[in-house]
PDB file of N, CA and C in Angstrom:
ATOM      1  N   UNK A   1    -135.236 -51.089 137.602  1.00  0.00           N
ATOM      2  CA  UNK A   1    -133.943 -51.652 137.907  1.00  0.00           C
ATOM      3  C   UNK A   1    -133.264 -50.797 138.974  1.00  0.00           C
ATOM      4  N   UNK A   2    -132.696 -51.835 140.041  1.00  0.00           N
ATOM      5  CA  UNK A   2    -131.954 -51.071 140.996  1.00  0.00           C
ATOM      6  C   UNK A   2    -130.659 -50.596 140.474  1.00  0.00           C
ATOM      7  N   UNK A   3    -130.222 -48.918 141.171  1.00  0.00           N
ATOM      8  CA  UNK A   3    -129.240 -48.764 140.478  1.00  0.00           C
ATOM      9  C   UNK A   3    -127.420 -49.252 141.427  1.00  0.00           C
ATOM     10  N   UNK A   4    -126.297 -49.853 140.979  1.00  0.00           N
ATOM     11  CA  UNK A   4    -125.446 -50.278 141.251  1.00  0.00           C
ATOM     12  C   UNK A   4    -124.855 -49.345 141.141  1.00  0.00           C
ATOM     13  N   UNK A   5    -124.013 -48.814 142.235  1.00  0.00           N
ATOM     14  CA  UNK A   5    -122.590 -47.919 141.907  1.00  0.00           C
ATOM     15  C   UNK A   5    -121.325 -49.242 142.244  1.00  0.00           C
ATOM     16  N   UNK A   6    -120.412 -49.110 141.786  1.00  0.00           N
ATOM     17  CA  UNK A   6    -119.328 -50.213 141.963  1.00  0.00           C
ATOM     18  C   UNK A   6    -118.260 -49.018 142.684  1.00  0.00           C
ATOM     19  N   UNK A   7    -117.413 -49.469 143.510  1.00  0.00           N
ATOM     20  CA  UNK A   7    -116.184 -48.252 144.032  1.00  0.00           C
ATOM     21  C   UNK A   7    -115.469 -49.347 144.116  1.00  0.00           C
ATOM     22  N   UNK A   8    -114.129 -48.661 143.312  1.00  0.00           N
ATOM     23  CA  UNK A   8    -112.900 -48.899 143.413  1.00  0.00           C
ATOM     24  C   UNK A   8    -112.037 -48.095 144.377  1.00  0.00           C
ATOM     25  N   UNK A   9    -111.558 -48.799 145.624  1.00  0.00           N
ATOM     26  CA  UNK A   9    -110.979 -47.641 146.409  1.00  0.00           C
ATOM     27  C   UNK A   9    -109.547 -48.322 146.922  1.00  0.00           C
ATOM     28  N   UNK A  10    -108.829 -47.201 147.276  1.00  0.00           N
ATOM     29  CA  UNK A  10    -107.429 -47.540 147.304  1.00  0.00           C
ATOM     30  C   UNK A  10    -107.268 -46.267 148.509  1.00  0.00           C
ATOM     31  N   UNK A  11    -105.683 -46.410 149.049  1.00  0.00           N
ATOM     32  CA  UNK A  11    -105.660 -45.578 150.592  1.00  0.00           C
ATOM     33  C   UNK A  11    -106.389 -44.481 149.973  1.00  0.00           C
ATOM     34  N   UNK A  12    -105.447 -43.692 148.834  1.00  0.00           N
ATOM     35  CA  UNK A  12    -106.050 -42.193 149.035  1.00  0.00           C
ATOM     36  C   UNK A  12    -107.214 -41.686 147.928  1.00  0.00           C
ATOM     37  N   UNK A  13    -107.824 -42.485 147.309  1.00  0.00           N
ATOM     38  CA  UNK A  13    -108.712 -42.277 146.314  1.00  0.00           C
ATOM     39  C   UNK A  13    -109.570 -42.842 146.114  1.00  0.00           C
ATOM     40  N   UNK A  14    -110.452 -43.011 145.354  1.00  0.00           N
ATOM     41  CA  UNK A  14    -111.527 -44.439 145.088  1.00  0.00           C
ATOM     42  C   UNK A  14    -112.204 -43.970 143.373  1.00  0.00           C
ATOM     43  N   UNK A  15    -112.232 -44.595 142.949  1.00  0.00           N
ATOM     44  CA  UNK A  15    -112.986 -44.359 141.428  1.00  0.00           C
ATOM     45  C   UNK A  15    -114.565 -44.934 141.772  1.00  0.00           C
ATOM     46  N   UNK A  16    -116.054 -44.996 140.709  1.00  0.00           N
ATOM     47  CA  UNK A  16    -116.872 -45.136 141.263  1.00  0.00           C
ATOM     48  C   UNK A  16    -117.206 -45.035 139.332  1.00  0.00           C
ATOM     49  N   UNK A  17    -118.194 -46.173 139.219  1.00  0.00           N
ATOM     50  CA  UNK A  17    -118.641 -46.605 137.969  1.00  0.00           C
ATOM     51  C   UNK A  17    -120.095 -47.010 138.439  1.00  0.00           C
ATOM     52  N   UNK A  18    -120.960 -46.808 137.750  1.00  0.00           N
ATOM     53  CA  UNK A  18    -122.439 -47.252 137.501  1.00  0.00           C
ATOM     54  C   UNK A  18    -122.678 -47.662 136.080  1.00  0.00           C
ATOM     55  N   UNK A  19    -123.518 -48.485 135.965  1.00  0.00           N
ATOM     56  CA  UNK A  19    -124.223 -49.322 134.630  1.00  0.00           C
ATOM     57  C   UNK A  19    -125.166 -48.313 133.991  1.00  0.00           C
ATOM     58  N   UNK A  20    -125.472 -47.749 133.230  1.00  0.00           N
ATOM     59  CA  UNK A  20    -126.750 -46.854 133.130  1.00  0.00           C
ATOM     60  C   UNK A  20    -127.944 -47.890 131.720  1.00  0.00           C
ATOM     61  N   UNK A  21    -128.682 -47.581 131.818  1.00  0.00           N
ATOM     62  CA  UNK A  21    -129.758 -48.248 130.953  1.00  0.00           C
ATOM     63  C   UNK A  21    -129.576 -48.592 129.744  1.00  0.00           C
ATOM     64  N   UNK A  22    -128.744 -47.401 129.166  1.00  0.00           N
ATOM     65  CA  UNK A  22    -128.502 -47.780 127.431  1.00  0.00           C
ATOM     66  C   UNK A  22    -127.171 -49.084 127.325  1.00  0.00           C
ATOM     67  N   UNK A  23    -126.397 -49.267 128.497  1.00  0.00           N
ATOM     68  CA  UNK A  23    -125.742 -50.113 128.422  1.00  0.00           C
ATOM     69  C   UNK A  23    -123.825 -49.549 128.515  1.00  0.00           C
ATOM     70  N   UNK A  24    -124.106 -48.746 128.969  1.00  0.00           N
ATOM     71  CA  UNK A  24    -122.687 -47.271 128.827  1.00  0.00           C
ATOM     72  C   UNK A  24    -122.778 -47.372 130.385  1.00  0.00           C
ATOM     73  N   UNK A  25    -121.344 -47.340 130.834  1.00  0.00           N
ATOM     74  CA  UNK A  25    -121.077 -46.779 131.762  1.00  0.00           C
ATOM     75  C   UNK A  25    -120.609 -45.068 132.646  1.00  0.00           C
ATOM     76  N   UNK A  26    -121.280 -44.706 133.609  1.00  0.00           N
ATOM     77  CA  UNK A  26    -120.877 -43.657 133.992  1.00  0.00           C
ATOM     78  C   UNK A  26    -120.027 -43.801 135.238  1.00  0.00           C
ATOM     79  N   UNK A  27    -119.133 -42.660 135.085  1.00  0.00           N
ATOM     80  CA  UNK A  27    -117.676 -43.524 135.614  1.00  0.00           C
ATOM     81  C   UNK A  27    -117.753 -41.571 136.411  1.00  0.00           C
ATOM     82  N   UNK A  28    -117.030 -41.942 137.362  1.00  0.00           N
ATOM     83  CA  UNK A  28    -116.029 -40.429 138.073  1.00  0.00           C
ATOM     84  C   UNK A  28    -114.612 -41.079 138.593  1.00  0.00           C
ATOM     85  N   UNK A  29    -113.596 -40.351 138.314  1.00  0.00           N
ATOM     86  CA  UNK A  29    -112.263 -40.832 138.834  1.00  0.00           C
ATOM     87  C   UNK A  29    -111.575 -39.739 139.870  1.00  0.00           C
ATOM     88  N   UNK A  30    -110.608 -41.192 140.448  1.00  0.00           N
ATOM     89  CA  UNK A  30    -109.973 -40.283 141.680  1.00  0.00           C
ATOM     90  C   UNK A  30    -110.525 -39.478 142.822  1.00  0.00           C
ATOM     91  N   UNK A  31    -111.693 -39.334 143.220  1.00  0.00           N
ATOM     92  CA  UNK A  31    -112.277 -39.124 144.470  1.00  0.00           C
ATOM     93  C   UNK A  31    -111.566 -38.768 145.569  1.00  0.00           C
ATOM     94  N   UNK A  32    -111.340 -38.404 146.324  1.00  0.00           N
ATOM     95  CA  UNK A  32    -110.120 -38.248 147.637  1.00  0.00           C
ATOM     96  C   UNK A  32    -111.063 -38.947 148.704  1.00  0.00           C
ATOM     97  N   UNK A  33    -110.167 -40.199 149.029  1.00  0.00           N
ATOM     98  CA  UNK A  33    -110.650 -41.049 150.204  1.00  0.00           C
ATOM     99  C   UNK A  33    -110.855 -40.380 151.621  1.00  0.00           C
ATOM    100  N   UNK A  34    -111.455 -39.453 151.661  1.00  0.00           N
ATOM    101  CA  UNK A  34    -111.793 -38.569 152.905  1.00  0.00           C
ATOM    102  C   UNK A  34    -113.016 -37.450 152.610  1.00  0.00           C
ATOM    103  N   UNK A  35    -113.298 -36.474 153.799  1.00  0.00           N
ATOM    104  CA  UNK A  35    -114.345 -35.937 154.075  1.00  0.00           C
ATOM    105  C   UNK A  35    -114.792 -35.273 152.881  1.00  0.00           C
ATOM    106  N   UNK A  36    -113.695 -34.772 152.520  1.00  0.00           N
ATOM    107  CA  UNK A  36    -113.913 -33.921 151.076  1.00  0.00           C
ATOM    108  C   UNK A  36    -114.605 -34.815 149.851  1.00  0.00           C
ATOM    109  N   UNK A  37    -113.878 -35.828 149.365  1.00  0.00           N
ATOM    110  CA  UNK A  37    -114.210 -36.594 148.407  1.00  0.00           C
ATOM    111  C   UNK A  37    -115.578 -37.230 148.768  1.00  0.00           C
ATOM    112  N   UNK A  38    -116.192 -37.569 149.599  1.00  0.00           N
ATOM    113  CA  UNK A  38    -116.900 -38.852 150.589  1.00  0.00           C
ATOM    114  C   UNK A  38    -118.652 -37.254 149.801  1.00  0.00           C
ATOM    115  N   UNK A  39    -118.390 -36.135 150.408  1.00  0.00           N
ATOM    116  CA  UNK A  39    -119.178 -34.833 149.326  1.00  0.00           C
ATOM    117  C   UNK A  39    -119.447 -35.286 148.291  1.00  0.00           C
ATOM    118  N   UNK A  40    -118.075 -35.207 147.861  1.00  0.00           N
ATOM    119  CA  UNK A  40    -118.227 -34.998 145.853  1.00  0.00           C
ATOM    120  C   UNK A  40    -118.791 -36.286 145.804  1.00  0.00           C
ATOM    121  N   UNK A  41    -118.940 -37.530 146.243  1.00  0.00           N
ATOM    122  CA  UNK A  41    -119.813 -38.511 145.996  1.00  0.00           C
ATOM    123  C   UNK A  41    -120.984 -38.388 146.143  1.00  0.00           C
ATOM    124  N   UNK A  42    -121.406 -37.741 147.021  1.00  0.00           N
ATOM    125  CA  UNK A  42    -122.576 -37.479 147.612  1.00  0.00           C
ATOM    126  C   UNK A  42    -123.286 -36.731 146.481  1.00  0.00           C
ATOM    127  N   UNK A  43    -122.849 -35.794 146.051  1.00  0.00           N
ATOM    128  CA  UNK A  43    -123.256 -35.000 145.398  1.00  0.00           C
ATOM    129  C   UNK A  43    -123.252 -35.757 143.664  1.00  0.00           C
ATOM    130  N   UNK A  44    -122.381 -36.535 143.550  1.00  0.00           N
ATOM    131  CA  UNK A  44    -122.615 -37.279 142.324  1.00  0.00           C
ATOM    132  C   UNK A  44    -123.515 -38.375 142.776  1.00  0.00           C
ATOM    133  N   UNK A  45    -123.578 -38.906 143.566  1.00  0.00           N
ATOM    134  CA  UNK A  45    -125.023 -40.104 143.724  1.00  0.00           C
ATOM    135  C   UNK A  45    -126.296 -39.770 143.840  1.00  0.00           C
ATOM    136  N   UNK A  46    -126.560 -37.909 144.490  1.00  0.00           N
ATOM    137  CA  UNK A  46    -128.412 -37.174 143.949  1.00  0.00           C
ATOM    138  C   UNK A  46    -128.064 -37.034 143.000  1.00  0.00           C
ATOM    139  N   UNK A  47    -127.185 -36.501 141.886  1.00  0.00           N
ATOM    140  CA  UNK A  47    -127.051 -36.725 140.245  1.00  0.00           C
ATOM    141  C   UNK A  47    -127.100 -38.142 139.758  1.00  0.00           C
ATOM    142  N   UNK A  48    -126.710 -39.093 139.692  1.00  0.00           N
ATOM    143  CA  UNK A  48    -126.804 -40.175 139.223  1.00  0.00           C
ATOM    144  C   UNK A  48    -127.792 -41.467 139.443  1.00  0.00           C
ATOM    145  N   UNK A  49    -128.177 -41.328 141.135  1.00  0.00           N
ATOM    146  CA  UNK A  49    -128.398 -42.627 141.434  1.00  0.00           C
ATOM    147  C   UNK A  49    -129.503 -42.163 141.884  1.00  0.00           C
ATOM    148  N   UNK A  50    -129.974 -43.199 142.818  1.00  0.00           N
ATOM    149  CA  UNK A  50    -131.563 -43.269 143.267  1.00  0.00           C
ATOM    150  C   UNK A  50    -131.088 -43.485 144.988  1.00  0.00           C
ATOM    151  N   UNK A  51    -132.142 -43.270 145.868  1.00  0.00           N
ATOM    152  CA  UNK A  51    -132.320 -43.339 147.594  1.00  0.00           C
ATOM    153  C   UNK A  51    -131.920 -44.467 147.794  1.00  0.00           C
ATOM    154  N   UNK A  52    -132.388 -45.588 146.861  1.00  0.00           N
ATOM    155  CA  UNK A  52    -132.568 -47.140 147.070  1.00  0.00           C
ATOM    156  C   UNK A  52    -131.105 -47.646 146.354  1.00  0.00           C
ATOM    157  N   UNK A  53    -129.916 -46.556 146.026  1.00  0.00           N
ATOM    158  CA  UNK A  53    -128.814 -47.813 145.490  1.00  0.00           C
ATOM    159  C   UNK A  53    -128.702 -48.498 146.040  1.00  0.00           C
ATOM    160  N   UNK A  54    -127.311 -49.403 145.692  1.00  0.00           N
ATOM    161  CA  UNK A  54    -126.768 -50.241 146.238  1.00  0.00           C
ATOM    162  C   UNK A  54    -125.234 -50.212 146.013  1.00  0.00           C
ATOM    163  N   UNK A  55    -124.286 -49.641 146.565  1.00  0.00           N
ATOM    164  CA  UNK A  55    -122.999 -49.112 146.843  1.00  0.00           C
ATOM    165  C   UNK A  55    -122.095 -50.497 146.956  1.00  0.00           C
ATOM    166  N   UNK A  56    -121.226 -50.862 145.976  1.00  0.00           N
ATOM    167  CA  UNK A  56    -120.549 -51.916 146.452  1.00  0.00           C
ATOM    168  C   UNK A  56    -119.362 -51.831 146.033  1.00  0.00           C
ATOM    169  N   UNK A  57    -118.164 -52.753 146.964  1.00  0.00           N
ATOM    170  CA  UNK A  57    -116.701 -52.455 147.315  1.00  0.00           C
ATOM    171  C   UNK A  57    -116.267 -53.417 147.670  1.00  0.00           C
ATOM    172  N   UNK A  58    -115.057 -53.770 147.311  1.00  0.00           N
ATOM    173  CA  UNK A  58    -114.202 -54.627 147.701  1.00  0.00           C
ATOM    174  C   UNK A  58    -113.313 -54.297 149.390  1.00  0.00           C
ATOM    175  N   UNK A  59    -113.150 -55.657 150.155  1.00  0.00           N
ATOM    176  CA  UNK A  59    -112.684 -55.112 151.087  1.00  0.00           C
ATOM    177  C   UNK A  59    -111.428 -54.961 151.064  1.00  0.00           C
ATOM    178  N   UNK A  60    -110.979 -53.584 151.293  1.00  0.00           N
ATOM    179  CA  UNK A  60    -109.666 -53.448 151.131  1.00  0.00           C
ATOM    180  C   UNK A  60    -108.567 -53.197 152.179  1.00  0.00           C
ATOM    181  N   UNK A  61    -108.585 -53.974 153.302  1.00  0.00           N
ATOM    182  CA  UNK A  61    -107.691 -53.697 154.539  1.00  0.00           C
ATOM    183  C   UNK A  61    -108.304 -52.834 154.771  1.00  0.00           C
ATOM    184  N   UNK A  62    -108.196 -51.931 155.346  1.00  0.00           N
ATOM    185  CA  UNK A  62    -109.027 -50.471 156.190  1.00  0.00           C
ATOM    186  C   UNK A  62    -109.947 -49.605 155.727  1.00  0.00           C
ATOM    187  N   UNK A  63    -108.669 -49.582 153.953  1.00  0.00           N
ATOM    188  CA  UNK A  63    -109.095 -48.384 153.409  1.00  0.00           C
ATOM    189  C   UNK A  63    -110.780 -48.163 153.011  1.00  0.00           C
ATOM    190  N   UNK A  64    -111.581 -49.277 152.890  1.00  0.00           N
ATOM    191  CA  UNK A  64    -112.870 -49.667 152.758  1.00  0.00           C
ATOM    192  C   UNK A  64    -113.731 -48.460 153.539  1.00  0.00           C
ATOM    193  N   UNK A  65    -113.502 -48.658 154.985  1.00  0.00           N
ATOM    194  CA  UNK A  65    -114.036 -48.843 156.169  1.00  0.00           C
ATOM    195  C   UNK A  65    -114.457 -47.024 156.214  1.00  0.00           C
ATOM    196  N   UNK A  66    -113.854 -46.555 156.149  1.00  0.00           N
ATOM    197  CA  UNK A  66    -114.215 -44.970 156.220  1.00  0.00           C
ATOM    198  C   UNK A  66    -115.528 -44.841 155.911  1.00  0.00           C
ATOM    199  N   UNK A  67    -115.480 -44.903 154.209  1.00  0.00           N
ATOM    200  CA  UNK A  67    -116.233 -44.620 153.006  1.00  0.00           C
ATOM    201  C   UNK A  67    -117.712 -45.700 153.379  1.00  0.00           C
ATOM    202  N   UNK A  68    -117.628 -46.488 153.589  1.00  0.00           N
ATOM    203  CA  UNK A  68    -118.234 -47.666 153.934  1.00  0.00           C
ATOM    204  C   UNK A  68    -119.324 -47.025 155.099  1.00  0.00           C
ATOM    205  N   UNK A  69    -118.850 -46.933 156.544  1.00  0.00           N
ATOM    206  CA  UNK A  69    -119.494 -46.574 157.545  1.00  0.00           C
ATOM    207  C   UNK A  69    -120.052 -44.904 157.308  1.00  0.00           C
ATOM    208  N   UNK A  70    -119.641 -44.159 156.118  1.00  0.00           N
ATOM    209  CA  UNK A  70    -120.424 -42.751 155.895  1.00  0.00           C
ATOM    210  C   UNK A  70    -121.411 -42.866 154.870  1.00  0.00           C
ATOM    211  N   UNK A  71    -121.824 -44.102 154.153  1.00  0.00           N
ATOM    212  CA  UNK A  71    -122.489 -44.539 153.664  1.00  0.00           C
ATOM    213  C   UNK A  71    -123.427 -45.081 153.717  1.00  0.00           C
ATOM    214  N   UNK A  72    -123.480 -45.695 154.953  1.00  0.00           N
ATOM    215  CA  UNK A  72    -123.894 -46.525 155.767  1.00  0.00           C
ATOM    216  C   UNK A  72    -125.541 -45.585 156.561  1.00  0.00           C
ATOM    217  N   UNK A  73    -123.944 -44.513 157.359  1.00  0.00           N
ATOM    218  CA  UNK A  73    -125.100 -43.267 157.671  1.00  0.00           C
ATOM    219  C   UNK A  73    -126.005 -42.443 157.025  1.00  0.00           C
ATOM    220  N   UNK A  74    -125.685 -42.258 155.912  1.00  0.00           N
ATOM    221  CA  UNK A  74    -126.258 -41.602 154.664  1.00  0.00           C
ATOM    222  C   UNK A  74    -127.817 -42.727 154.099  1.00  0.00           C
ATOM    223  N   UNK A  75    -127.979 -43.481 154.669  1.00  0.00           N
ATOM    224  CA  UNK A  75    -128.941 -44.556 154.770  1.00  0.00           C
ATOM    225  C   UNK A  75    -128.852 -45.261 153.128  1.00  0.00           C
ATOM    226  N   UNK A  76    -127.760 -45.198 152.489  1.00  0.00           N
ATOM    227  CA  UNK A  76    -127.336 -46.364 151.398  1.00  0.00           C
ATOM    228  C   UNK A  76    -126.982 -47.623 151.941  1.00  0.00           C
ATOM    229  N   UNK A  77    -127.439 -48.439 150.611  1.00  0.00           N
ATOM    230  CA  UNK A  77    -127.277 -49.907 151.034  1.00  0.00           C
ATOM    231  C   UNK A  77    -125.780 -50.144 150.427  1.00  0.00           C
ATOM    232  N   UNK A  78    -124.843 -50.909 151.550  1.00  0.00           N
ATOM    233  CA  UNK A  78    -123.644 -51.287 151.521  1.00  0.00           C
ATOM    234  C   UNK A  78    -123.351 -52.529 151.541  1.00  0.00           C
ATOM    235  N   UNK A  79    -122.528 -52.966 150.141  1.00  0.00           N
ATOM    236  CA  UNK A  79    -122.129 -54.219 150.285  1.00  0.00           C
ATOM    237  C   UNK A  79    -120.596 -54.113 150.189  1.00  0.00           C
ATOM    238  N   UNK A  80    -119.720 -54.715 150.513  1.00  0.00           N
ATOM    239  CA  UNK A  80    -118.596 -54.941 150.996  1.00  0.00           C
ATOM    240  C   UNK A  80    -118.273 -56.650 150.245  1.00  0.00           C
ATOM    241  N   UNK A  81    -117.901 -56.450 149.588  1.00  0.00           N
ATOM    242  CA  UNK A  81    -117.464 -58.171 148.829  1.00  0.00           C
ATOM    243  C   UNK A  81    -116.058 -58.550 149.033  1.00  0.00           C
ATOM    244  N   UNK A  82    -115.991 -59.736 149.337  1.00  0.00           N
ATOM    245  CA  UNK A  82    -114.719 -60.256 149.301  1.00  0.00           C
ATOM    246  C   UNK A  82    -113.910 -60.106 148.024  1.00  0.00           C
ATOM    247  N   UNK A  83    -112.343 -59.662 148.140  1.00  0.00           N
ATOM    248  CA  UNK A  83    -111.508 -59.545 146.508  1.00  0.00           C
ATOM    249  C   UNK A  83    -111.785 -60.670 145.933  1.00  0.00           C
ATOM    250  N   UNK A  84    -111.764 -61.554 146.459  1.00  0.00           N
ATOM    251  CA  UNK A  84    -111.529 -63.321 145.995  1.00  0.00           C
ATOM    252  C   UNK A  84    -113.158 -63.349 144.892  1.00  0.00           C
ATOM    253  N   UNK A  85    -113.568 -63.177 145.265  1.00  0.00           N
ATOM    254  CA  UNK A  85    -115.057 -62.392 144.353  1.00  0.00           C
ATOM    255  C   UNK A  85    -114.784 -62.454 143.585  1.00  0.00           C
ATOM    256  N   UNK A  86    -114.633 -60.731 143.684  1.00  0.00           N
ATOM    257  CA  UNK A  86    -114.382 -59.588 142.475  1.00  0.00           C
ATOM    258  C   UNK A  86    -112.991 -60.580 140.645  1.00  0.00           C
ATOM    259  N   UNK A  87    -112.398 -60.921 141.882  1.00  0.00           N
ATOM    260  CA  UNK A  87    -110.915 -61.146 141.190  1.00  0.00           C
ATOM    261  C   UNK A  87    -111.677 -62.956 140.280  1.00  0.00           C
ATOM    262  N   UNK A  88    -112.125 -63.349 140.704  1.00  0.00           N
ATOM    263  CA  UNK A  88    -112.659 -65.048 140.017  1.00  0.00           C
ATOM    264  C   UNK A  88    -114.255 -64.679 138.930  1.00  0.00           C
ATOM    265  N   UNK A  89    -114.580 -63.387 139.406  1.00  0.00           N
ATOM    266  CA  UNK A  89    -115.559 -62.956 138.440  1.00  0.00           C
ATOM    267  C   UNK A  89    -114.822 -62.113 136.829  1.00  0.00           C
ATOM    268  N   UNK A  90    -113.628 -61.515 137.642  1.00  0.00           N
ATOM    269  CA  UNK A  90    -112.629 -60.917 136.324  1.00  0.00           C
ATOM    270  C   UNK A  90    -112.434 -61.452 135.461  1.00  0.00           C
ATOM    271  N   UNK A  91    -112.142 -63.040 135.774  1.00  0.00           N
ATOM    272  CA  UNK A  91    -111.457 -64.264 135.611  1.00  0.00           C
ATOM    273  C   UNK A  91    -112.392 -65.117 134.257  1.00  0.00           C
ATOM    274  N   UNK A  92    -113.554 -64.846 135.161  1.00  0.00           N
ATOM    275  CA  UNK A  92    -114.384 -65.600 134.423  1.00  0.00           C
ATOM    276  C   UNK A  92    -114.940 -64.625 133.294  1.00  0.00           C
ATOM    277  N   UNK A  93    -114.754 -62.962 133.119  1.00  0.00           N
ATOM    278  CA  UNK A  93    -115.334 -62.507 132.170  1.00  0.00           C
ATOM    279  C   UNK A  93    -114.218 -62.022 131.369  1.00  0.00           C
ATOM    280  N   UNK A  94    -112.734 -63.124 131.254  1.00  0.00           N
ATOM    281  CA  UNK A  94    -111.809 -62.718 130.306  1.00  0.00           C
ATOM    282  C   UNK A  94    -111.011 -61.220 130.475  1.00  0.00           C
ATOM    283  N   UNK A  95    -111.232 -61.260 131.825  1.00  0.00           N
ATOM    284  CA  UNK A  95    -110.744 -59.623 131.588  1.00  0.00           C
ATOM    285  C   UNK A  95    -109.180 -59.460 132.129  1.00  0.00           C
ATOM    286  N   UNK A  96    -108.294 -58.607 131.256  1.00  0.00           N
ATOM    287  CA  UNK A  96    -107.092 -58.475 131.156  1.00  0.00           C
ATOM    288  C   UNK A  96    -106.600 -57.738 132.173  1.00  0.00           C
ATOM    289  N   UNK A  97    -107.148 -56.616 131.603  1.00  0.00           N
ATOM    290  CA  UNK A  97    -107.113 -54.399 131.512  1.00  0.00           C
ATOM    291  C   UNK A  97    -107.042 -54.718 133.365  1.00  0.00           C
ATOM    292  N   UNK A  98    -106.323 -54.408 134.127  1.00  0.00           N
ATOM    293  CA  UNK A  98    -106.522 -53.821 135.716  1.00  0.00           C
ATOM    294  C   UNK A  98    -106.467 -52.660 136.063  1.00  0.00           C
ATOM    295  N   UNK A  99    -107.399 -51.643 135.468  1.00  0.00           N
ATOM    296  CA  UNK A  99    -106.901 -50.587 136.479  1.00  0.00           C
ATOM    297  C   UNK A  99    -107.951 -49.692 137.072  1.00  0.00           C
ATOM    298  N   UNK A 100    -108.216 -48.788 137.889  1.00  0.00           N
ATOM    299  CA  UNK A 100    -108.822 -48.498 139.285  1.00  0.00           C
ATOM    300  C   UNK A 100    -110.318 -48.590 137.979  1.00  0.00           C
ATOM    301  N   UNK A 101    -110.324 -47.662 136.988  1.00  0.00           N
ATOM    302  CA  UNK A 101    -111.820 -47.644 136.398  1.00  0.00           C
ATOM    303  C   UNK A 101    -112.305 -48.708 135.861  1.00  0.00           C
ATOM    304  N   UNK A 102    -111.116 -49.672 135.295  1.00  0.00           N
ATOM    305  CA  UNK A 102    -111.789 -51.022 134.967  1.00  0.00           C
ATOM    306  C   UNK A 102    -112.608 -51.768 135.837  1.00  0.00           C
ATOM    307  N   UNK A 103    -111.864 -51.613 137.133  1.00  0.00           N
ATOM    308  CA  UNK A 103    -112.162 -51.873 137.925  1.00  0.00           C
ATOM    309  C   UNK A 103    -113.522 -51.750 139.031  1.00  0.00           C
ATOM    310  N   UNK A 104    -113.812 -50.865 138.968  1.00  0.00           N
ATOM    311  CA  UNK A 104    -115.404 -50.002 139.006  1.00  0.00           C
ATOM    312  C   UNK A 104    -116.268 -50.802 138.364  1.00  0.00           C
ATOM    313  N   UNK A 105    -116.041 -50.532 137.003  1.00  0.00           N
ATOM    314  CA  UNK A 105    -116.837 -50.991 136.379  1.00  0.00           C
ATOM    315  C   UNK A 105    -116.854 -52.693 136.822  1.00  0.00           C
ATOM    316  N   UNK A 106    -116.623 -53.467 136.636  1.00  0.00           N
ATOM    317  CA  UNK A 106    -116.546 -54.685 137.057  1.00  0.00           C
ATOM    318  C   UNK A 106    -117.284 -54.839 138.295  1.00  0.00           C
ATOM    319  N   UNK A 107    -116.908 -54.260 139.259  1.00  0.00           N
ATOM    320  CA  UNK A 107    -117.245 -54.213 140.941  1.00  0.00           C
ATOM    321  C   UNK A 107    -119.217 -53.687 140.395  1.00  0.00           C
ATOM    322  N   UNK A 108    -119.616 -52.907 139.508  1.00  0.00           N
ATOM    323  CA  UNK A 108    -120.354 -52.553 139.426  1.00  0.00           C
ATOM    324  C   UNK A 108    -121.578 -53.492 138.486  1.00  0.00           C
ATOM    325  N   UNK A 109    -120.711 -54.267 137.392  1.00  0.00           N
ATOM    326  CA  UNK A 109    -121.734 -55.237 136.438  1.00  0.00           C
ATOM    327  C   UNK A 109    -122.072 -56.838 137.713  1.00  0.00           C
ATOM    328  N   UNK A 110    -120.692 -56.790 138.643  1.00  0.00           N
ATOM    329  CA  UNK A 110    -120.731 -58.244 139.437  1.00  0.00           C
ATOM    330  C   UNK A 110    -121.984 -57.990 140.501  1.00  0.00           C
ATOM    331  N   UNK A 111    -122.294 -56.693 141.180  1.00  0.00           N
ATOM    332  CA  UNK A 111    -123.105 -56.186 141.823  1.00  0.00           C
ATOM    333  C   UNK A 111    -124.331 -56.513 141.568  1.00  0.00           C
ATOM    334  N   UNK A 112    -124.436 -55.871 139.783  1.00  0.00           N
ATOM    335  CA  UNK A 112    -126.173 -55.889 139.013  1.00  0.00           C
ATOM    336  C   UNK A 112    -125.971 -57.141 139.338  1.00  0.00           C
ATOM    337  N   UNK A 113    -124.836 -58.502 138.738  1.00  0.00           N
ATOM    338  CA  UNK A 113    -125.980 -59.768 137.826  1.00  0.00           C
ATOM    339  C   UNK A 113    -125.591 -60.460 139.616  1.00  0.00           C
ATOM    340  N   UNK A 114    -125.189 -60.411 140.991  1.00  0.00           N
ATOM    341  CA  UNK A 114    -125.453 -61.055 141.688  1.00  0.00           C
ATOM    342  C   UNK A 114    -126.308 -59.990 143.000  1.00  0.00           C
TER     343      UNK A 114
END
């Protein structure tokens, strides 16, 4: 199974959730949307993930675009989904709770099953 990271990102932060096998999510919060944080991901995705993820994000006006194109370089696969997505998949899996880690996670199960 390919592994999914989901990112929740906002101007100055981004949260970041993966699915793991037993069915539990592994989650990191608050990230700093810049050079520094863009590391500590790095360094949590050779801990967590595999060469072959698949990194996916909602587009969020700009704030996307940083994180996105250093990812890009880092030779991860980047998907970029429309909110309208994310937000009609929420919809459809009853979900209430909004906030940045719920959120991850979601960005991250919509990733696996499409």
């Amino acid at each position: 199974m390919t592994i999914v990271v989901g990112i929740d990102i906002a101007k100055h932060s981004f949260d970041i959730a993966t699915l793991q096998n037993n069915g539990k999510y592994r989650t990191k919060a608050k990230l700093s949307n810049d050079a520094a944080g863009f590391q500590a991901f790095q360094q949590w995705l050779l801990k967590y993930a595999e060469a072959d993820a698949w990194i996916v994000m909602e587009a969020t006006g700009i704030y996307h675009e940083a994180l996105a194109e250093w990812l890009f370089k880092q030779d991860y696969r980047v998907c970029i989904l429309n909110p309208a997505q994310v937000a009609y998949y929420a919809r459809s899996q009853l979900q209430r709770v909004k906030t940045d880690k719920v959120d991850a996670k979601l960005i991250a199960d919509y990733g696996n099953r499409h």
